[in-house]
N, C-alpha and C. Protein backbone atom coordinates (compact mmCIF):
# COMPACT_ATOMS: atom_id res chain seq x y z
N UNK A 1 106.53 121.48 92.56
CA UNK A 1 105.09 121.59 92.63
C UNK A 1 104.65 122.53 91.50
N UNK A 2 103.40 122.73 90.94
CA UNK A 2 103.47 123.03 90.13
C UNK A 2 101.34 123.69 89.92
N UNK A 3 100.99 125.05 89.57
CA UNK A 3 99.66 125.32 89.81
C UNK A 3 99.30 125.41 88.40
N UNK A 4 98.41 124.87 88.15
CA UNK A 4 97.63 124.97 86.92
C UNK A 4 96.48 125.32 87.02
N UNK A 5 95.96 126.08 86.34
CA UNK A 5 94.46 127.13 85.94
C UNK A 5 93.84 126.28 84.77
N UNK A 6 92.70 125.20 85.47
CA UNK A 6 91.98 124.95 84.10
C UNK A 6 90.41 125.65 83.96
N UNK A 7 90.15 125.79 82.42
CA UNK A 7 89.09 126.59 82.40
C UNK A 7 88.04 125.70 81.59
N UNK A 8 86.90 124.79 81.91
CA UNK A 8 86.37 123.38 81.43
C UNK A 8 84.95 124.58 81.05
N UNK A 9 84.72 123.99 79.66
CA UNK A 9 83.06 123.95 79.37
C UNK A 9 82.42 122.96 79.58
N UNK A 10 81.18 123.18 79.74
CA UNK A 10 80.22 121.94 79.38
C UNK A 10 78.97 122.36 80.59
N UNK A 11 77.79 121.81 80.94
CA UNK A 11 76.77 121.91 81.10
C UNK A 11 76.49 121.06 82.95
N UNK A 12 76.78 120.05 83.09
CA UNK A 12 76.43 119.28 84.27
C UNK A 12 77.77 119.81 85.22
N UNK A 13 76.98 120.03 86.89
CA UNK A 13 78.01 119.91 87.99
C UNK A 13 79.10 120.74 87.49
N UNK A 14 79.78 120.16 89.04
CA UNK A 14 81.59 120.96 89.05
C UNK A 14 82.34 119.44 88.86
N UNK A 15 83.28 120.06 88.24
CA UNK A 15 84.43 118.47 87.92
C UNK A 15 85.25 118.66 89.11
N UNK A 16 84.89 118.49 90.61
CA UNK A 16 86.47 118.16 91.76
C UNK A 16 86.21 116.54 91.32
N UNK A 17 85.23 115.65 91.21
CA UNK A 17 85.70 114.32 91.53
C UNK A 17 87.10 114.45 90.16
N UNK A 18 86.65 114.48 88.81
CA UNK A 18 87.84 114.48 87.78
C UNK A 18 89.13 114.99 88.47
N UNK A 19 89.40 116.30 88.93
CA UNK A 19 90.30 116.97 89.04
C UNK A 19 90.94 116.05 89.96
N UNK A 20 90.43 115.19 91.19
CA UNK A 20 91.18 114.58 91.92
C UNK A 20 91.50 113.29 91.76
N UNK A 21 90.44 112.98 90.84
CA UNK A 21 91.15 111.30 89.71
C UNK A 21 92.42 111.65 89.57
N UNK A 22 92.18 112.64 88.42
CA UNK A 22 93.94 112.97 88.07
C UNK A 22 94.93 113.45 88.39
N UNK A 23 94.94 113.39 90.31
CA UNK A 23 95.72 113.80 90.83
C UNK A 23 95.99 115.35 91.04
N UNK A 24 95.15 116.03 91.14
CA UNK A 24 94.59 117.61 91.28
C UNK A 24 94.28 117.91 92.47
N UNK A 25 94.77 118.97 93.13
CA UNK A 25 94.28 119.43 94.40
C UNK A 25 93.65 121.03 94.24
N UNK A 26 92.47 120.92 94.39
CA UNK A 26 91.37 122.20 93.62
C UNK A 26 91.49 122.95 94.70
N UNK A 27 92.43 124.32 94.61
CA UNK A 27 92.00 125.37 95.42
C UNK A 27 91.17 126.45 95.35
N UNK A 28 90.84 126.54 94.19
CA UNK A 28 90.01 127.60 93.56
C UNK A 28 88.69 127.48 93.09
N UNK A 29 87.44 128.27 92.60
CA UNK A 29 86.52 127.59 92.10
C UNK A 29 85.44 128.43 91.72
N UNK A 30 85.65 129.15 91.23
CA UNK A 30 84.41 129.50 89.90
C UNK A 30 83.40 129.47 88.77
N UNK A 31 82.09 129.21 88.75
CA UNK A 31 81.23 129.07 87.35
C UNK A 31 80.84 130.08 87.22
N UNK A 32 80.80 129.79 85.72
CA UNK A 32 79.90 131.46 85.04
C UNK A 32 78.95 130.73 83.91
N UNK A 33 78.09 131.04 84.21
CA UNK A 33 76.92 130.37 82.77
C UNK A 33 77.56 128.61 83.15
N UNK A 34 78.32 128.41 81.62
CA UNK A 34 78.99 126.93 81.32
C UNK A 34 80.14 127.07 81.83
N UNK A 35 80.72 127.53 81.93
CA UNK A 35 82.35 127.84 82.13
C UNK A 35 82.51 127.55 83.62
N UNK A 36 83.52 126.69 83.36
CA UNK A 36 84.14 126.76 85.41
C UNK A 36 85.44 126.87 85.22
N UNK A 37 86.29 127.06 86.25
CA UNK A 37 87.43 128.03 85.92
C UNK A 37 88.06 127.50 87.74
N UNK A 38 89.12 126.85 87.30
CA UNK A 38 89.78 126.05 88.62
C UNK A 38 90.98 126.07 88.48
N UNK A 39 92.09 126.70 89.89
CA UNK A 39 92.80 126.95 89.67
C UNK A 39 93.22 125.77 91.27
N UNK A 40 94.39 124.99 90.48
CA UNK A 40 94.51 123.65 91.08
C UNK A 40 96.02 123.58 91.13
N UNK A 41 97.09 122.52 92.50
CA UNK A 41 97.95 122.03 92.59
C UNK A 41 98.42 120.42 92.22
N UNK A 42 99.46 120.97 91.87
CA UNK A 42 100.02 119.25 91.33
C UNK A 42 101.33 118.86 91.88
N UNK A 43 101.34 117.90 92.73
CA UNK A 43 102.59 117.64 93.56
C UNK A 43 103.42 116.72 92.53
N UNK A 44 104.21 117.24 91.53
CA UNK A 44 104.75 116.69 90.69
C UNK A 44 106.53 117.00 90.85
N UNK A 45 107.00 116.14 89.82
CA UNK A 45 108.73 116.72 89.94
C UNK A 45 108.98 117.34 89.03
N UNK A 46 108.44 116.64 87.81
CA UNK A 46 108.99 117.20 86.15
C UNK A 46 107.51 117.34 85.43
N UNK A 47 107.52 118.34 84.33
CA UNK A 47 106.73 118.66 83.71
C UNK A 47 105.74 117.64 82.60
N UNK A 48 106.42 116.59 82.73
CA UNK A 48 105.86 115.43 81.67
C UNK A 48 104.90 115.22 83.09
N UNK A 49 105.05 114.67 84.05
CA UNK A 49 104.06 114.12 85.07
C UNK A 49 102.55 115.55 85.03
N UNK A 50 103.20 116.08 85.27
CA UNK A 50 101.50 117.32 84.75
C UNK A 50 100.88 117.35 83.34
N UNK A 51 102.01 117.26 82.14
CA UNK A 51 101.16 117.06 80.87
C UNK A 51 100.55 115.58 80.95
N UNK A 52 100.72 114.73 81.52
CA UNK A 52 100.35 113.62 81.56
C UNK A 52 99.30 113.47 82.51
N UNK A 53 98.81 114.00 83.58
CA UNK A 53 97.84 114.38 84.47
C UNK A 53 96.98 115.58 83.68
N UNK A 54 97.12 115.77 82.84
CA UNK A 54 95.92 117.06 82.23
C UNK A 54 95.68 116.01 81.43
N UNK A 55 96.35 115.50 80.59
CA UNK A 55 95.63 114.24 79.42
C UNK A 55 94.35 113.61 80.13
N UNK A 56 94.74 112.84 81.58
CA UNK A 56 93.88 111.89 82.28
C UNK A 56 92.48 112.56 82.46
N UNK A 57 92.96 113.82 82.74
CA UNK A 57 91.67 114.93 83.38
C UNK A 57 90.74 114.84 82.02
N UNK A 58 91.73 115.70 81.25
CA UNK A 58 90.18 115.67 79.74
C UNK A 58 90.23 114.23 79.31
N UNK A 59 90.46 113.25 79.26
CA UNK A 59 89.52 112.00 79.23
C UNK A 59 88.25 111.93 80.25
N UNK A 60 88.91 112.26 81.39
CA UNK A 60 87.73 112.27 81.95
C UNK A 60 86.59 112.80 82.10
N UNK A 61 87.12 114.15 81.84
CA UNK A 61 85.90 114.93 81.69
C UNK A 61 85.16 114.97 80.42
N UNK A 62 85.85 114.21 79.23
CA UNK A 62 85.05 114.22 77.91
C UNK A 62 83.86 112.72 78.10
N UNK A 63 84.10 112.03 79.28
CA UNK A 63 83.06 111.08 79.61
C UNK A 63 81.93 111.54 79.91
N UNK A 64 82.51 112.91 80.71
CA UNK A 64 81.06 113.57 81.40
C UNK A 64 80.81 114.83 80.60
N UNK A 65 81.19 114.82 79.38
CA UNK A 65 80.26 115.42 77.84
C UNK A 65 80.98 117.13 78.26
N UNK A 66 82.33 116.89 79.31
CA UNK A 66 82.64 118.43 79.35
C UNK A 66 84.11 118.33 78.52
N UNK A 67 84.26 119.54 77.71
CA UNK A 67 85.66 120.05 77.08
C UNK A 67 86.18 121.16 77.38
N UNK A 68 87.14 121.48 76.89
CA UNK A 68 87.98 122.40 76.60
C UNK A 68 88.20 123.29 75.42
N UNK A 69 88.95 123.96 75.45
CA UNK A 69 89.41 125.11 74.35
C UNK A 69 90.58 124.88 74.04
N UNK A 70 91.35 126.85 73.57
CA UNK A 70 92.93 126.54 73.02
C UNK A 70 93.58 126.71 73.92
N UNK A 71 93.11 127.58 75.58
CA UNK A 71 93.96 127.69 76.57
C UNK A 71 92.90 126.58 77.81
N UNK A 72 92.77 125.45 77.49
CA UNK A 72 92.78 124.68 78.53
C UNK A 72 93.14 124.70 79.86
N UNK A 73 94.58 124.48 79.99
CA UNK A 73 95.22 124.66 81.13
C UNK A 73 96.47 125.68 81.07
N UNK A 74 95.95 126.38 81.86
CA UNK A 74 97.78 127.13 82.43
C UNK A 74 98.86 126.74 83.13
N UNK A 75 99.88 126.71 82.99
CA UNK A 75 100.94 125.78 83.76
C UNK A 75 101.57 126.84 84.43
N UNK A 76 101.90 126.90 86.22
CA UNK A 76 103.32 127.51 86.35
C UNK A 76 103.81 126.50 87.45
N UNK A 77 104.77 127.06 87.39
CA UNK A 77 105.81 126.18 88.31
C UNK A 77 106.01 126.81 89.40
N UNK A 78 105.83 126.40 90.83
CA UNK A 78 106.01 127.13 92.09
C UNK A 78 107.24 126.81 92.89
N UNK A 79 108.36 127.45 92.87
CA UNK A 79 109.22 127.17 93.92
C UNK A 79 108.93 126.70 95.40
N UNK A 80 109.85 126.29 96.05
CA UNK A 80 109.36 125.98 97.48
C UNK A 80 110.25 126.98 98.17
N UNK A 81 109.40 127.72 98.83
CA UNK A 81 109.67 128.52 99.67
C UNK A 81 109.11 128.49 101.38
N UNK A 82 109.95 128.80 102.29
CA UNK A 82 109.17 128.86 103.56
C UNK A 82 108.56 129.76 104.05
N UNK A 83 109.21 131.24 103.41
CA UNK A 83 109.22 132.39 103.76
C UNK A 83 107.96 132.83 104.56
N UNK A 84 106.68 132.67 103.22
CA UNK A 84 104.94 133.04 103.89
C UNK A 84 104.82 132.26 104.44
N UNK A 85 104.91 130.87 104.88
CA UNK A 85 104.72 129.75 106.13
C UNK A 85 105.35 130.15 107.57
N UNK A 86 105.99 130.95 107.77
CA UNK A 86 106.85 130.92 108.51
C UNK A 86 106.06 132.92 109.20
N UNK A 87 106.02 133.47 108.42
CA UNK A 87 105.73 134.76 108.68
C UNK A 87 104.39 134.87 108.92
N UNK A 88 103.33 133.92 108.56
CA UNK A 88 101.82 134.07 108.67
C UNK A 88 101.47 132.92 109.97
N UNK A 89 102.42 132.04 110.12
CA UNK A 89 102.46 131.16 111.17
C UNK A 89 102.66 131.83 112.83
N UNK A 90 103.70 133.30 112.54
CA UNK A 90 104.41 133.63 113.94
C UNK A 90 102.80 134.76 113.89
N UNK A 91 102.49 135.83 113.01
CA UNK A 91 101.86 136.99 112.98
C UNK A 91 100.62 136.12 113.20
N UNK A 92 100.32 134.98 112.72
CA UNK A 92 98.64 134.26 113.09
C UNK A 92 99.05 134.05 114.71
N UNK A 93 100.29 133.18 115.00
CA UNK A 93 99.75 132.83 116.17
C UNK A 93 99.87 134.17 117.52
N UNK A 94 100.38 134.89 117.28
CA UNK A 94 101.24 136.56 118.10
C UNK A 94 99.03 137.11 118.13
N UNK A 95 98.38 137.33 116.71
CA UNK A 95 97.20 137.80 116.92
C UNK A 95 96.17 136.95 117.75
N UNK A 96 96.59 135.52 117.57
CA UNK A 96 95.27 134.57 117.69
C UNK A 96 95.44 134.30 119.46
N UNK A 97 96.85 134.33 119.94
CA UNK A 97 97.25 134.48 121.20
C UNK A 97 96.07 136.08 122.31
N UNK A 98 96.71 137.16 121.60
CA UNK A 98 95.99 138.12 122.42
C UNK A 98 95.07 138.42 121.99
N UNK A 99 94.25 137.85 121.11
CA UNK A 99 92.46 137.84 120.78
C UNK A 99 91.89 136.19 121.39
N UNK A 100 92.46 135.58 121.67
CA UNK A 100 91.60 134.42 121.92
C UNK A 100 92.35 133.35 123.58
N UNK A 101 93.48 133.10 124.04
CA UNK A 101 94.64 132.48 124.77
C UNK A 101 95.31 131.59 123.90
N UNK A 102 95.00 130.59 124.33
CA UNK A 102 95.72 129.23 124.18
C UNK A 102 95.14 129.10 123.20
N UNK A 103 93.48 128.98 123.15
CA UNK A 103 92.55 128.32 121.74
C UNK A 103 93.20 129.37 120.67
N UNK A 104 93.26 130.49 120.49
CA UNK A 104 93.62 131.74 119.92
C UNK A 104 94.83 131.42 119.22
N UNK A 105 96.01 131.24 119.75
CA UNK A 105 97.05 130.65 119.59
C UNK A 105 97.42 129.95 118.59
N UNK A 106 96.56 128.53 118.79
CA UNK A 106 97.23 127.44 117.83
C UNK A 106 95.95 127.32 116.27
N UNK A 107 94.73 128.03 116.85
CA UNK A 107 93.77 128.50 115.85
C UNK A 107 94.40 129.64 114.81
N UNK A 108 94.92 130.44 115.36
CA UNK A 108 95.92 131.73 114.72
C UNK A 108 97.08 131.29 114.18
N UNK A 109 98.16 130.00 114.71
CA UNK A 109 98.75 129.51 113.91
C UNK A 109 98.74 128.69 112.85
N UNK A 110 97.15 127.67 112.59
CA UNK A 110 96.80 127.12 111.52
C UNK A 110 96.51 127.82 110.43
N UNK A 111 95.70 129.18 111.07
CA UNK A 111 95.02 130.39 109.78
C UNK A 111 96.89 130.07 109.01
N UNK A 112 97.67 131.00 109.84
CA UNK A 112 98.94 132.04 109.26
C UNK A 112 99.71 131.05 108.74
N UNK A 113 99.15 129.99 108.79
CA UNK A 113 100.66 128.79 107.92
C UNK A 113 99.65 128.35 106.74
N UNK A 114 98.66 128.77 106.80
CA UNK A 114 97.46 127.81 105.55
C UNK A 114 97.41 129.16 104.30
N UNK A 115 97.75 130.56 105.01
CA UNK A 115 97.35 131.86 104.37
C UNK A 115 99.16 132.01 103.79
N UNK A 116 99.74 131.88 104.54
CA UNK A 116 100.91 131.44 104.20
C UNK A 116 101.86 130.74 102.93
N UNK A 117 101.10 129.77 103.03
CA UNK A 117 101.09 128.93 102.15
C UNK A 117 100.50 129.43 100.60
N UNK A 118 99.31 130.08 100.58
CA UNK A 118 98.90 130.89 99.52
C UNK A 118 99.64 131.30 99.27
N UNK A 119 100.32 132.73 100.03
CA UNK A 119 101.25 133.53 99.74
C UNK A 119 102.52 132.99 99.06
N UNK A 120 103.01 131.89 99.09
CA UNK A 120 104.23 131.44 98.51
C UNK A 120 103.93 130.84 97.47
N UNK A 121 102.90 130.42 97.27
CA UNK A 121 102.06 129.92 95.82
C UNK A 121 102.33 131.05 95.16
N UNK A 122 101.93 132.55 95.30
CA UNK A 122 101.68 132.98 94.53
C UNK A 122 102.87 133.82 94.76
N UNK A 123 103.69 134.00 95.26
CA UNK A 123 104.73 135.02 95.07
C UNK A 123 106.02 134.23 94.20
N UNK A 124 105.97 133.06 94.02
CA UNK A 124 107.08 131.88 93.49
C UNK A 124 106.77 131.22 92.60
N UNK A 125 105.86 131.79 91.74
CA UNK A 125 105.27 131.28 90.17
C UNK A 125 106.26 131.39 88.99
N UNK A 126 105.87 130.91 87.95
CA UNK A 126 107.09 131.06 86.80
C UNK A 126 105.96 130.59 85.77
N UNK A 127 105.74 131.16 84.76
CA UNK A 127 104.72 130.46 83.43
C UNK A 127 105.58 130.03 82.74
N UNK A 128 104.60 128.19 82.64
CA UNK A 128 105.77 127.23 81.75
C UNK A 128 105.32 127.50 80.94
N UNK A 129 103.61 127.41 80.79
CA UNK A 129 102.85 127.50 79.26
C UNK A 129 101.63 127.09 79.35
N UNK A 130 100.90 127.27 78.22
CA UNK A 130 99.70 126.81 78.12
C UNK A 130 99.51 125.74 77.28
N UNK A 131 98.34 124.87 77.88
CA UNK A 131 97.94 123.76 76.55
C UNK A 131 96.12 123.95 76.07
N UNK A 132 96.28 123.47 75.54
CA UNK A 132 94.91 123.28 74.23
C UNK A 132 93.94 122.14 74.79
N UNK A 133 92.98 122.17 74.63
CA UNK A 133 92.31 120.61 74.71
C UNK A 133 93.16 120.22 73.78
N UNK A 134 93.48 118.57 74.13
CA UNK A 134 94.14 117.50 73.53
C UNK A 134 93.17 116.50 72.45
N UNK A 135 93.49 116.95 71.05
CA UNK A 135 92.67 116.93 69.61
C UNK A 135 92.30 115.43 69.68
N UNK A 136 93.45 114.75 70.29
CA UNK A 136 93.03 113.01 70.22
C UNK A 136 91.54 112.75 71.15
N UNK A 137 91.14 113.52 71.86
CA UNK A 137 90.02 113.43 72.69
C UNK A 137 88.65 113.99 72.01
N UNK A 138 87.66 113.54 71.44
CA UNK A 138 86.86 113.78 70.64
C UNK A 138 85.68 114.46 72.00
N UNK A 139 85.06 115.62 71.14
CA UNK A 139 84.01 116.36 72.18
C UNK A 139 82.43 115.73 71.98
């Protein structure tokens, strides 16, 4: 799996429909002025399947008159780990139990496996690299 940080200019809307054309799962989501700034998952195996899913993205988004720069996208690579799934799953459901019962419980175990899950995103990163808007794509 693999999280990439893209940072898109341009003027109209937020790009999730693009991001999920090209096979993007948008967890993040920031604008500033022009700038939006999305920090997204890619259920991929090898690194050609993500450079090849960022190509699709800025086609698409150069339809809808938005580009890129020299750090486009950030690449890292996330190990799979259970560790935060497993520890935010028992501590969600142990709190959500004696603040709420039963509802408490399995509500407290969805939080601690979803917060979880963050946590292993971000503790199991590795930077492959960065790319550029792709020059064959005219702005």
């Amino acid at each position: 799996m693999y999280k990439v940080i893209f940072r898109i200019k341009g003027n109209q809307g937020n790009s999730f429909k693009e991001l999920r054309q090209a096979g993007f799962i948008p967890i993040y989501f920031r604008k500033n002025g022009k700038d939006e700034y999305y920090v997204t998952l890619f259920r991929g195996k090898d690194l050609g399947e993500v450079k090849e899913a960022i190509l699709d993205l800025s086609y698409y988004l150069s339809k809808n008159g938005k580009y890129g720069d020299f750090n486009f996208a950030t690449i890292y690579e996330v190990g799979n780990s259970n560790l935060g799934k497993i520890a935010g799953g028992t501590l969600g459901a142990l709190i959500g139990y004696y603040a709420g019962g039963i509802a408490g419980l399995i509500l407290g175990t969805l939080g601690g496996i979803f917060l979880g899950e963050l946590a292993d995103i971000e503790m199991g990163e590795k930077l492959v690299g960065v790319l550029g808007w792709p020059m064959s794509i005219s702005r």
